[in-house]
Protein backbone atom coordinates (compact mmCIF):
# COMPACT_ATOMS: atom_id res chain seq x y z
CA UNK A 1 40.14 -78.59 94.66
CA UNK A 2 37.25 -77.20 92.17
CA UNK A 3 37.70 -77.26 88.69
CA UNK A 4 36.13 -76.82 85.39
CA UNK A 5 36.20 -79.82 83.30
CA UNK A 6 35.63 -80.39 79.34
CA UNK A 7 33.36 -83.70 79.40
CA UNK A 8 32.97 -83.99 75.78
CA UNK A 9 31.22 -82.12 72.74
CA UNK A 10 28.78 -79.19 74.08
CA UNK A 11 29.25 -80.59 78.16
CA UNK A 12 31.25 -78.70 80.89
CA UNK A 13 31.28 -80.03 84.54
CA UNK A 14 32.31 -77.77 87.57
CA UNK A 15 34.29 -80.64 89.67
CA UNK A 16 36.38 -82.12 92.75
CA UNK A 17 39.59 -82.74 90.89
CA UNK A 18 42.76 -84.03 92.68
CA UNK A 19 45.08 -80.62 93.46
CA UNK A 20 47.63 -81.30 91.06
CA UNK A 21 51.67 -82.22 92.48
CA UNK A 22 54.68 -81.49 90.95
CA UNK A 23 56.16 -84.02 88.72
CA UNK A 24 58.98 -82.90 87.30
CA UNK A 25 61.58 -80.54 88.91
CA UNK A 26 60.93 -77.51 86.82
CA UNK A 27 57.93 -77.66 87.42
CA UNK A 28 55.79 -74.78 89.51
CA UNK A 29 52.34 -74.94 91.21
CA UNK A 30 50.30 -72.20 91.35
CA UNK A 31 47.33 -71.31 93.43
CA UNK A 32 44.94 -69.13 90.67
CA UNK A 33 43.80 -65.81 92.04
CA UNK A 34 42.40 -64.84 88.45
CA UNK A 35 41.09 -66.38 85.79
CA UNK A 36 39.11 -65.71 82.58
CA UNK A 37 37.43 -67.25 79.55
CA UNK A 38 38.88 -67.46 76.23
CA UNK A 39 36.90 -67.87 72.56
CA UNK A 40 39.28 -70.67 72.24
CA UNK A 41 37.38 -72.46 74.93
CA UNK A 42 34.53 -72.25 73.19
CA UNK A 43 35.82 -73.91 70.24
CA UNK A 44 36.83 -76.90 72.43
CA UNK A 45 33.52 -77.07 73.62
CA UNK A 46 32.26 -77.60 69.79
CA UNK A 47 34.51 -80.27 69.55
CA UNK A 48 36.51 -77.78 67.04
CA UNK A 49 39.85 -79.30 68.77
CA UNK A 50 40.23 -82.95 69.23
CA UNK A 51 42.93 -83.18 71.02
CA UNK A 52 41.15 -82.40 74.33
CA UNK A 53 40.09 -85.16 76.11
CA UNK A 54 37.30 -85.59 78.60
CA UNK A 55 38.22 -84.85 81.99
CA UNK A 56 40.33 -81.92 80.92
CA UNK A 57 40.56 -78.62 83.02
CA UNK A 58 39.99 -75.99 80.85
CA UNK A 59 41.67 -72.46 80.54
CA UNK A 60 45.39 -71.41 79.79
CA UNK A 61 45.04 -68.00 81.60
CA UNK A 62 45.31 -66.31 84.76
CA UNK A 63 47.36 -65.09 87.79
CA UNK A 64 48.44 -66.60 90.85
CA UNK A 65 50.55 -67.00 93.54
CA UNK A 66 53.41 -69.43 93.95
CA UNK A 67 52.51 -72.65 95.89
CA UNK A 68 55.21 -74.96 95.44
CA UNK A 69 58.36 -75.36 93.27
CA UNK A 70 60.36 -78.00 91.92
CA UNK A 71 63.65 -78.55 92.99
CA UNK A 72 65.51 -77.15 89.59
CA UNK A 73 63.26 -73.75 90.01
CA UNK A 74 65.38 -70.78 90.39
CA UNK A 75 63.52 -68.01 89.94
CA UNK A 76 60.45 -68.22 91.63
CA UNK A 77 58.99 -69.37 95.30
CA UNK A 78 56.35 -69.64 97.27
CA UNK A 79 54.42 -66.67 98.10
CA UNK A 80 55.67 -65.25 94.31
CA UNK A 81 52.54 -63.43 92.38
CA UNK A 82 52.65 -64.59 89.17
CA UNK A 83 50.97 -64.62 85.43
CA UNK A 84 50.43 -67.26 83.89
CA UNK A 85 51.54 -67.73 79.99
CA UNK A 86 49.06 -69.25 77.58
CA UNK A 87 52.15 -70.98 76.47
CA UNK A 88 54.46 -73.21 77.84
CA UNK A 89 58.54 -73.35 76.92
CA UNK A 90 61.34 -75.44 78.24
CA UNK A 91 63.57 -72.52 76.77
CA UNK A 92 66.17 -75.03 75.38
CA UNK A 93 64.82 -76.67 72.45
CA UNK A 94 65.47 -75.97 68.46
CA UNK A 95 62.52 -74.13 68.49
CA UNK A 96 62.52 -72.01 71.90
CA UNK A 97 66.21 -71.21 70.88
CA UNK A 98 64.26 -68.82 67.91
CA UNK A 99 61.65 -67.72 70.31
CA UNK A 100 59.51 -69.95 68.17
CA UNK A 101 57.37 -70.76 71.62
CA UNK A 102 54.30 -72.25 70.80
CA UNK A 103 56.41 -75.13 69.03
CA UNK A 104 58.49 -76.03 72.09
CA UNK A 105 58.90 -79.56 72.15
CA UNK A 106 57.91 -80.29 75.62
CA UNK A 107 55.21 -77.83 76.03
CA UNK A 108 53.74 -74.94 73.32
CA UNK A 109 50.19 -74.66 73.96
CA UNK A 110 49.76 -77.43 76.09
CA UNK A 111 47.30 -75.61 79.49
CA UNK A 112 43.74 -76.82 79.17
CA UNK A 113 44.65 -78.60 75.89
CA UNK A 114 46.64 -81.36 76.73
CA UNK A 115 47.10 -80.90 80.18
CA UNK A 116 44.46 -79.71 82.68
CA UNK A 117 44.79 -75.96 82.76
CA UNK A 118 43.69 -72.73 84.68
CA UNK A 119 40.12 -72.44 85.25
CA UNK A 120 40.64 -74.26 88.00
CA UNK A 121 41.86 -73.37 92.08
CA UNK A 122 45.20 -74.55 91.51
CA UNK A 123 47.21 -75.75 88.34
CA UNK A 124 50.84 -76.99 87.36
CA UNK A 125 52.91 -75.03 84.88
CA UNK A 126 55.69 -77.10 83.44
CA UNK A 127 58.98 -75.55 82.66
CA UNK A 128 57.42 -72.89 85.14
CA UNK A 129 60.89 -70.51 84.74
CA UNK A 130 59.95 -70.19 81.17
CA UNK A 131 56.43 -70.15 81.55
CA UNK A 132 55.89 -67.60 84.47
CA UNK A 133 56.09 -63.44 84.83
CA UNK A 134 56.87 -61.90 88.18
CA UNK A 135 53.97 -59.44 89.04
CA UNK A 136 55.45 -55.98 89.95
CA UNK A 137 54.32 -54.74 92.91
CA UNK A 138 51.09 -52.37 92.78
CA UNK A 139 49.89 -53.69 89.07
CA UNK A 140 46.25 -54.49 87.83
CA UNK A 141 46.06 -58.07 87.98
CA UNK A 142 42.74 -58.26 86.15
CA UNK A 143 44.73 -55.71 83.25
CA UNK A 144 47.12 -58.83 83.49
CA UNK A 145 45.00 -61.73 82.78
CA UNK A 146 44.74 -59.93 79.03
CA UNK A 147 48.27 -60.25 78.84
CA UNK A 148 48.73 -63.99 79.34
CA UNK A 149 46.69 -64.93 75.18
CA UNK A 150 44.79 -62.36 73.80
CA UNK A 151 46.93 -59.24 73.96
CA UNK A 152 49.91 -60.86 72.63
CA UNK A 153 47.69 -63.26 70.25
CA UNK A 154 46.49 -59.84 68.63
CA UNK A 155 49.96 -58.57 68.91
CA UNK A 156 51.96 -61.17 67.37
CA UNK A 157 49.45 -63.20 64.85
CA UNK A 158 47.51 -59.68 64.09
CA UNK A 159 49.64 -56.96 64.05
CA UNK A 160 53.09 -58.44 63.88
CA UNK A 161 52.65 -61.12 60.86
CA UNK A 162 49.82 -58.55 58.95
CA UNK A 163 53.25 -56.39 58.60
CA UNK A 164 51.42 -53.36 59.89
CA UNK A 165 52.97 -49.87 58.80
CA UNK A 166 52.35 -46.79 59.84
CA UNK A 167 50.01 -45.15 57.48
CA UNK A 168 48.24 -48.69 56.41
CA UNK A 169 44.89 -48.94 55.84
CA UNK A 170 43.95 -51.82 57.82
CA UNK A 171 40.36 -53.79 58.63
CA UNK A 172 39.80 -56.19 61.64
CA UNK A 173 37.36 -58.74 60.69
CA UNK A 174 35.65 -59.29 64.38
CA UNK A 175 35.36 -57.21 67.49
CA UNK A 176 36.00 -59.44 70.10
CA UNK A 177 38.03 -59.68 72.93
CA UNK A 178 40.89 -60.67 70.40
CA UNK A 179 40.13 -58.53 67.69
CA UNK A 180 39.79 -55.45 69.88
CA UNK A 181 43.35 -56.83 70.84
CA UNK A 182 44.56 -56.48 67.56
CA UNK A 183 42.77 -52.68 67.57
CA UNK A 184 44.86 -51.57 70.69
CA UNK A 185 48.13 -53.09 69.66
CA UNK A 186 48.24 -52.23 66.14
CA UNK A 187 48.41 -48.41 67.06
CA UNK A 188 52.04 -48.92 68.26
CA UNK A 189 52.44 -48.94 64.80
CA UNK A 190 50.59 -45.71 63.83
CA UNK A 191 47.93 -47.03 60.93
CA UNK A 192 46.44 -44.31 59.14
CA UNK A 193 43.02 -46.00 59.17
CA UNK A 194 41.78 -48.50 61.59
CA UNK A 195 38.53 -50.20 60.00
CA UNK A 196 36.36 -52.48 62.18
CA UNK A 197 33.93 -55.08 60.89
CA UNK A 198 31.40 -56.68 63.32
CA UNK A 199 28.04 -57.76 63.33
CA UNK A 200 27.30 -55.93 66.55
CA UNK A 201 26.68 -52.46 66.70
CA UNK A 202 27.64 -52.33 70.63
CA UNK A 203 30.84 -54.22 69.99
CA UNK A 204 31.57 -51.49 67.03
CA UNK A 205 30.46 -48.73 69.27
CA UNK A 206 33.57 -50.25 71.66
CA UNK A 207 35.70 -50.15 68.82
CA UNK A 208 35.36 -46.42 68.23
CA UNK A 209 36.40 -46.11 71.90
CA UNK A 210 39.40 -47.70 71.45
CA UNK A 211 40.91 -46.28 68.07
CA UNK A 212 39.24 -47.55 65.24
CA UNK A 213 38.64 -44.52 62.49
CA UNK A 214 35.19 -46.08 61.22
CA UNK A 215 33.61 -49.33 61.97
CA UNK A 216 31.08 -51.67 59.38
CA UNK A 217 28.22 -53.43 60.74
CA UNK A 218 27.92 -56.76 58.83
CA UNK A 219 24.15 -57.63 58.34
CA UNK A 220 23.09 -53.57 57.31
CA UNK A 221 26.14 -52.98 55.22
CA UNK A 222 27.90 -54.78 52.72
CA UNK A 223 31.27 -55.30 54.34
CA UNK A 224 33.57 -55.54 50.95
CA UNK A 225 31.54 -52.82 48.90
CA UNK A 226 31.95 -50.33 52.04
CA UNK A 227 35.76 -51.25 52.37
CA UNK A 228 36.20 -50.57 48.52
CA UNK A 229 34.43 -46.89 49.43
CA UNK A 230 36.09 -45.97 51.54
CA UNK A 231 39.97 -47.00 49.78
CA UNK A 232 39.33 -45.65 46.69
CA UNK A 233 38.35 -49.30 45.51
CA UNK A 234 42.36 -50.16 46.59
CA UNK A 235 41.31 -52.72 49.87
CA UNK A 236 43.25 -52.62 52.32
CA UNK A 237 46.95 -52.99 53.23
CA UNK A 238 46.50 -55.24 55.84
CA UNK A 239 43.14 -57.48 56.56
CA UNK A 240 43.05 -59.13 60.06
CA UNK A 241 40.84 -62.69 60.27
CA UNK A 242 39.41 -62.77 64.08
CA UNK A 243 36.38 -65.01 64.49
CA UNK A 244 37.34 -68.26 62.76
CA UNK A 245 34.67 -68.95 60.30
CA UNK A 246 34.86 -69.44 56.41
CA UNK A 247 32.81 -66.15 56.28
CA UNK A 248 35.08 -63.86 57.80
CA UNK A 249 38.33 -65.51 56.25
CA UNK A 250 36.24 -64.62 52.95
CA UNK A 251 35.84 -61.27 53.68
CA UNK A 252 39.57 -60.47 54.07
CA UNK A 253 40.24 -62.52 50.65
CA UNK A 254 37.88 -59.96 49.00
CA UNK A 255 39.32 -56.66 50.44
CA UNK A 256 43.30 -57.02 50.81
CA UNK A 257 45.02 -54.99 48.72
CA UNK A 258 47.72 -55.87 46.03
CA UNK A 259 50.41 -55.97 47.71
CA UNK A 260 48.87 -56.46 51.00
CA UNK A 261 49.27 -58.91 53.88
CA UNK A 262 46.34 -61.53 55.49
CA UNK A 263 46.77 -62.02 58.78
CA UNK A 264 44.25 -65.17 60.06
CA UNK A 265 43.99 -64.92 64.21
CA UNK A 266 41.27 -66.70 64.58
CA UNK A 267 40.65 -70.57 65.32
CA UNK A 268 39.01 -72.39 62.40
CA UNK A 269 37.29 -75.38 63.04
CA UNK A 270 36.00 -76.04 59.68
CA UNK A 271 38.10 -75.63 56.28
CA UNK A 272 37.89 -72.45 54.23
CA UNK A 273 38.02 -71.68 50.55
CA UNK A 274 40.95 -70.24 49.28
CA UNK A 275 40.52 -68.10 45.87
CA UNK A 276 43.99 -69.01 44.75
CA UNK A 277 43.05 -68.05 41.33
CA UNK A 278 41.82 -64.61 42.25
CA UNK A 279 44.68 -63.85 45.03
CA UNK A 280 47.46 -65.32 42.87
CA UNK A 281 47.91 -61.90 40.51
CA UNK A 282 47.40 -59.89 43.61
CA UNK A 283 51.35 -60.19 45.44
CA UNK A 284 49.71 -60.79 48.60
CA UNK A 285 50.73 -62.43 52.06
CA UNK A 286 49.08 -64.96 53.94
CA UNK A 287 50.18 -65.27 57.88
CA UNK A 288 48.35 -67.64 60.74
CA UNK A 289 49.41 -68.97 63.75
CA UNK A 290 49.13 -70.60 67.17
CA UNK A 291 50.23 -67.02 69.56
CA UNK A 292 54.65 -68.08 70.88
CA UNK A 293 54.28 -64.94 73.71
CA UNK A 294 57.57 -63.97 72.45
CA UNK A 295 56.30 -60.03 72.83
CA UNK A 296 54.73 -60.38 76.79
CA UNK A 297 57.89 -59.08 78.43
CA UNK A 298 57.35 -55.52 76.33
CA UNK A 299 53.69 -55.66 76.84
CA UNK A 300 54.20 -55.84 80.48
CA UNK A 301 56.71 -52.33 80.17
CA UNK A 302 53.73 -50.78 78.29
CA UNK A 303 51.34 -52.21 80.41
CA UNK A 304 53.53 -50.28 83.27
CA UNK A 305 54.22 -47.03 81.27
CA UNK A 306 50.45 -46.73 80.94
CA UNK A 307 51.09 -46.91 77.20
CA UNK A 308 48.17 -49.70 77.07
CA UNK A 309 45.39 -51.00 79.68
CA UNK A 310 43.70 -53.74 78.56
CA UNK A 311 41.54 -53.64 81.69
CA UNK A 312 39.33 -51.71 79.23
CA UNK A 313 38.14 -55.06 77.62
CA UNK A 314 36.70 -56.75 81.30
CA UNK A 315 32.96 -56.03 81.09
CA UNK A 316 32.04 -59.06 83.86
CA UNK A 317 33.13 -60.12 87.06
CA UNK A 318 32.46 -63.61 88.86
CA UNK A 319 33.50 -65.55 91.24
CA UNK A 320 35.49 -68.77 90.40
CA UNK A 321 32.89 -71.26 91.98
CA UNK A 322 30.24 -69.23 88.90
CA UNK A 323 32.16 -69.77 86.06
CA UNK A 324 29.46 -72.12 84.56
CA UNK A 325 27.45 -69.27 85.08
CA UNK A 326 30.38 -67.10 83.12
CA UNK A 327 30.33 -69.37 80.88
CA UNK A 328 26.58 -68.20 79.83
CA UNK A 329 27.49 -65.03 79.66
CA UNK A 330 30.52 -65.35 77.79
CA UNK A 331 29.09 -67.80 74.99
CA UNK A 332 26.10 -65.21 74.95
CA UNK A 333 28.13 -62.30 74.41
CA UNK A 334 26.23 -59.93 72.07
CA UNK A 335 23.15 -60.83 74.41
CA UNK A 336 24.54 -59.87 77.24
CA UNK A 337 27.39 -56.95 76.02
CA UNK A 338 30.21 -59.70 77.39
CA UNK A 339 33.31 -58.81 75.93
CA UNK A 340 35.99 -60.68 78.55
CA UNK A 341 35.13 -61.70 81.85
CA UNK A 342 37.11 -61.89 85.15
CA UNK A 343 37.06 -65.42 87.68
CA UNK A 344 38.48 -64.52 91.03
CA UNK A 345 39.34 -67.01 93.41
């Protein structure tokens, strides 16, 4: 089979790899009909996460169709459309047992990490009962790529930990695909003002689109000074960190609220500075996190009640044998207007 490997800092090869086997008995293999790329890919490919080794198959998304199951499998076989969770859970350890996911202790986020993953023509999914959703019959299967990371990244890590309230005043610090994740899933909770801070005025003219009340465009306006205008010089209640540099974790420092929440999504390769001695007075929360896909089952209802479609955020289509040219695309995204892109088999 074809696959896309990780061959160390800044190098990507597009492969013959062995199709992978089962190896244990829960253990499910899955021929990938979808794909996509994730910003968290592009962090590997800084060398922002160690733990990947050369010769890894990147990706930890996608939907497929059931190619072989191990023996202790009960609810899936072959011929089975599936989608694939970023996260992997055996469903009976200390930490599954409080839906803590992404700290199982045989799994977590483990695809194209520490095992080879989905940007690939087939891939293995350990503890594949766990780590599996049937596909109803008739739904969007690119709409359901979003829904294995970045819809219930900006759900859960976003949303969920930023303790979003309805009537909040609340500013998402990067409009990309996860941060306009955050932007559709926080209006299940009715903010009062949705605030989004980019650097690209296409990306903010997105935003708009999809909910936010006013948009910032780092670079022509100063980002904390307009957030202080428009609050009454309060900040705001919650401040969402999507990008994953020391800049943007700065910026929601600088305009939460007393009282408010900080809610870091995005995956930091570098350390930050934290103004302890300015935040300390303020009564202030500070959430991050790896995404546990604890809330997929209700975004797949929504997804089916039409209460969501996160199809809105595909803006390119390949083929799987082009993802290197994807790739381009995707790490060029204000270049080329990329927001997520879409690898079918």
């Amino acid at each position: 089979m074809k696959a896309l490997v990780y061959a160390g800092p800044g190098k990507k090869d597009w492969i013959e790899k062995t199709k992978p086997a089962i190896q244990k008995p829960t253990d499910v293999i899955v021929r990938v009909t979808k794909t996509t790329i994730c910003g968290t890919d592009l962090h590997i490919l800084k060398g922002d996460v160690p733990a990947v080794v050369p010769g890894t198959t990147l990706g930890h998304e996608g939907v497929g169709i059931v190619e072989e199951v191990g023996a202790a499998v009960r609810n899936f076989k072959k011929g089975d459309p599936v989608l694939i969770s970023c996260v992997t859970s055996c469903g009976a350890c200390p930490n599954c047992k409080r839906q803590l996911y992404a700290h199982c202790s045989d799994g977590g986020w483990i695809l194209g990490h520490k095992i080879d993953g989905t940007q690939a023509e087939y891939v293995r999914i350990p503890h594949g009962d766990n780590s599996l959703y049937p596909i109803p019959a008739g739904a969007d299967e690119e709409a359901l790529v979003m829904l294995s990371d970045i819809m219930p990244t900006g759900l859960e890590i976003g949303v969920q930990s930023g303790r979003v309230k309805p009537g909040d005043a609340i500013a998402i610090v990067g409009a990309g695909p996860v941060g306009m994740s955050v932007l559709l899933t926080a209006q299940f909770y009715s903010p009062g003002r949705i605030v989004m801070i980019d650097m690209d005025p296409a990306r903010l003219a997105l935003a708009r689109q999809f909910g936010a009340t006013d948009t910032i465009q780092v670079g022509t306006e100063d980002a904390v000074a307009k957030i202080l205008e428009l609050t009454g010089g309060q900040g705001v209640d919650v401040a969402i960190e999507a990008v994953g540099v020391p800049a943007t974790f700065d910026i929601c420092q600088k305009i939460v609220s007393a009282g408010g929440n900080i809610a870091n999504v995005g995956v930091h390769g570098k350390p930050v500075q934290l103004h302890i001695e300015e935040l300390w007075i303020k009564n202030i929360n500070i959430a991050m996190g790896l995404v546990c896909t604890n809330t997929t089952p209700m975004l797949l209802k929504t997804l089916a009640a039409g209460k969501i479609d996160p199809s809105k955020l595909i803006t390119h289509r390949f083929k799987l044998d082009e993802i290197i040219d994807a790739y381009e695309v995707f790490g060029n995204a204000a270049r080329e207007k990329a927001m997520k892109v879409i690898l079918a088999a």
